[in-house]
C-alpha atoms as a PDB file:
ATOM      1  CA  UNK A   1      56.032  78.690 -64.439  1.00  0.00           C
ATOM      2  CA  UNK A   2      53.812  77.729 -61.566  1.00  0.00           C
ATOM      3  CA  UNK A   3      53.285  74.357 -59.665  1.00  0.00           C
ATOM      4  CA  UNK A   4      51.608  71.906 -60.761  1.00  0.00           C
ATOM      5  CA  UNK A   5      48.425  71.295 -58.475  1.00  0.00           C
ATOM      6  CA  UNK A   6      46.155  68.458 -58.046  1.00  0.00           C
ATOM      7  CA  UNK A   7      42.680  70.088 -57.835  1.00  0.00           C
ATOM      8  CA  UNK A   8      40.805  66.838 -56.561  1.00  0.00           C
ATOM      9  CA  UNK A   9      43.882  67.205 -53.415  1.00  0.00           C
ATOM     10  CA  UNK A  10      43.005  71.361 -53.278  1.00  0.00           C
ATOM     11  CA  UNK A  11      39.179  70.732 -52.858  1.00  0.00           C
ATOM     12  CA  UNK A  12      39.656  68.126 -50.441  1.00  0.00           C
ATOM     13  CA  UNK A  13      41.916  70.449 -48.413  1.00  0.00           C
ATOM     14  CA  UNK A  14      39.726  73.288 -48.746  1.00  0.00           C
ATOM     15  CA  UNK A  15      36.417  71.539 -47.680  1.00  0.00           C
ATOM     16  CA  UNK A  16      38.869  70.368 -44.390  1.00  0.00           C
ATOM     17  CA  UNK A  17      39.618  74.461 -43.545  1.00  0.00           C
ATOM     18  CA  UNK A  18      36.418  75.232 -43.805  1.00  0.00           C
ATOM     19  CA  UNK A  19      35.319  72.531 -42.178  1.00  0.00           C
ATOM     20  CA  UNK A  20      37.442  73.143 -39.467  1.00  0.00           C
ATOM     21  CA  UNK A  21      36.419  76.887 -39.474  1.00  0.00           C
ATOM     22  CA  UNK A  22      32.790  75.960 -38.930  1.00  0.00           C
ATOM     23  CA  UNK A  23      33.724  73.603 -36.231  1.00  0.00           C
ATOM     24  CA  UNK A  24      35.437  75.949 -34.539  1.00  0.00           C
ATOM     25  CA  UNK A  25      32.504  78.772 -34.510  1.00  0.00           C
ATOM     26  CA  UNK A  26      30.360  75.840 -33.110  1.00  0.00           C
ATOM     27  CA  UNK A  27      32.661  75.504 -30.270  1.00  0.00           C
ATOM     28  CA  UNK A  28      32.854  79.060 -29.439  1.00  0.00           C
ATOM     29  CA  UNK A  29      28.700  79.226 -29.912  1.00  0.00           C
ATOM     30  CA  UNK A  30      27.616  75.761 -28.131  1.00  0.00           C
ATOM     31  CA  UNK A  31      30.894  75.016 -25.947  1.00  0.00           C
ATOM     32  CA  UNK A  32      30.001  76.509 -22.844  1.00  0.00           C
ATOM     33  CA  UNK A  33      30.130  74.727 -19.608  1.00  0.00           C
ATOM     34  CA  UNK A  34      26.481  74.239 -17.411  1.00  0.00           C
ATOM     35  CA  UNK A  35      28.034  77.018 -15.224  1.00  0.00           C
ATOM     36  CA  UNK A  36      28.846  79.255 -17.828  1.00  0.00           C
ATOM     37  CA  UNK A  37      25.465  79.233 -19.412  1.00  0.00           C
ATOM     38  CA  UNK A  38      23.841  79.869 -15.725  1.00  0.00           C
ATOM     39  CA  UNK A  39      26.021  82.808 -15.428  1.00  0.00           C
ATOM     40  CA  UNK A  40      25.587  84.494 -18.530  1.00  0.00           C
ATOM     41  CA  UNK A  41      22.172  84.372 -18.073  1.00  0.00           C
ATOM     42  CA  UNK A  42      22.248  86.049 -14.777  1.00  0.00           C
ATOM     43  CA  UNK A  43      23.884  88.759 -15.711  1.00  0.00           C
ATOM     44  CA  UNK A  44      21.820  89.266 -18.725  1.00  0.00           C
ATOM     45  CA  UNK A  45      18.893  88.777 -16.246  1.00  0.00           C
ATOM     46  CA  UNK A  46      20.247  91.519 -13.824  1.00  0.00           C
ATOM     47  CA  UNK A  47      21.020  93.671 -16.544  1.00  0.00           C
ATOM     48  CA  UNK A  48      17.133  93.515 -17.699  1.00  0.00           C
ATOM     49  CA  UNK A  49      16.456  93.931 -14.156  1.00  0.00           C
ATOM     50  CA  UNK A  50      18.522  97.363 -13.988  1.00  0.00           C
ATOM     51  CA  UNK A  51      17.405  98.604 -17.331  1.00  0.00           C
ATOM     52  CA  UNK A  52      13.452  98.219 -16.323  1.00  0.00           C
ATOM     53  CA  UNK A  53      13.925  99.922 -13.291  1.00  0.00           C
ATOM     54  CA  UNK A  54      15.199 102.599 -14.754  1.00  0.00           C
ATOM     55  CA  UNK A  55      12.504 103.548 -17.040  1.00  0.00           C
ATOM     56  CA  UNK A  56      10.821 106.540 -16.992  1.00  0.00           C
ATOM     57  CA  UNK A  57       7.426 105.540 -17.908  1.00  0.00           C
ATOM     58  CA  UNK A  58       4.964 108.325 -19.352  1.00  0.00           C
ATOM     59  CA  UNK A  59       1.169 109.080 -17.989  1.00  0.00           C
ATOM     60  CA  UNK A  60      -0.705 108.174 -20.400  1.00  0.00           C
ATOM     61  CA  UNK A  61      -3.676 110.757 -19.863  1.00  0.00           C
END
C-alpha cells in the first residue's frame, strides 16, 4: 500500500518547483550584467554588419 500524502502539502510544494523553475528562466533571460548586454549586442550588430555586406543584390531592370 502506498503513502499516505497530504495534497494541500503536495500543491504547496509543487507551486514552490515551479515557481522556482520560472524564477530561474527569468534569471537566465533578464540576469545579464550592463556589460554583457553591450556585448551581445555588438556582436549581433557586427554580425548584421557582415551579413549585409555580403549580399548579392539583383538589378532590378
Amino acid at each position: 500500500m502506498g503513502a499516505i500524502v497530504n495534497l494541500r502539502q503536495f500543491r504547496k510544494q509543487k507551486q514552490r518547483q515551479d515557481k522556482s523553475a520560472k524564477a530561474d528562466v527569468n534569471r537566465a533571460k533578464f540576469g545579464q550584467s550592463k556589460l554583457d548586454k553591450k556585448l551581445t549586442e555588438t556582436e549581433k550588430a557586427r554580425c548584421d554588419q557582415t551579413l549585409d555586406s555580403a549580399r548579392l543584390e539583383r538589378d532590378e531592370d
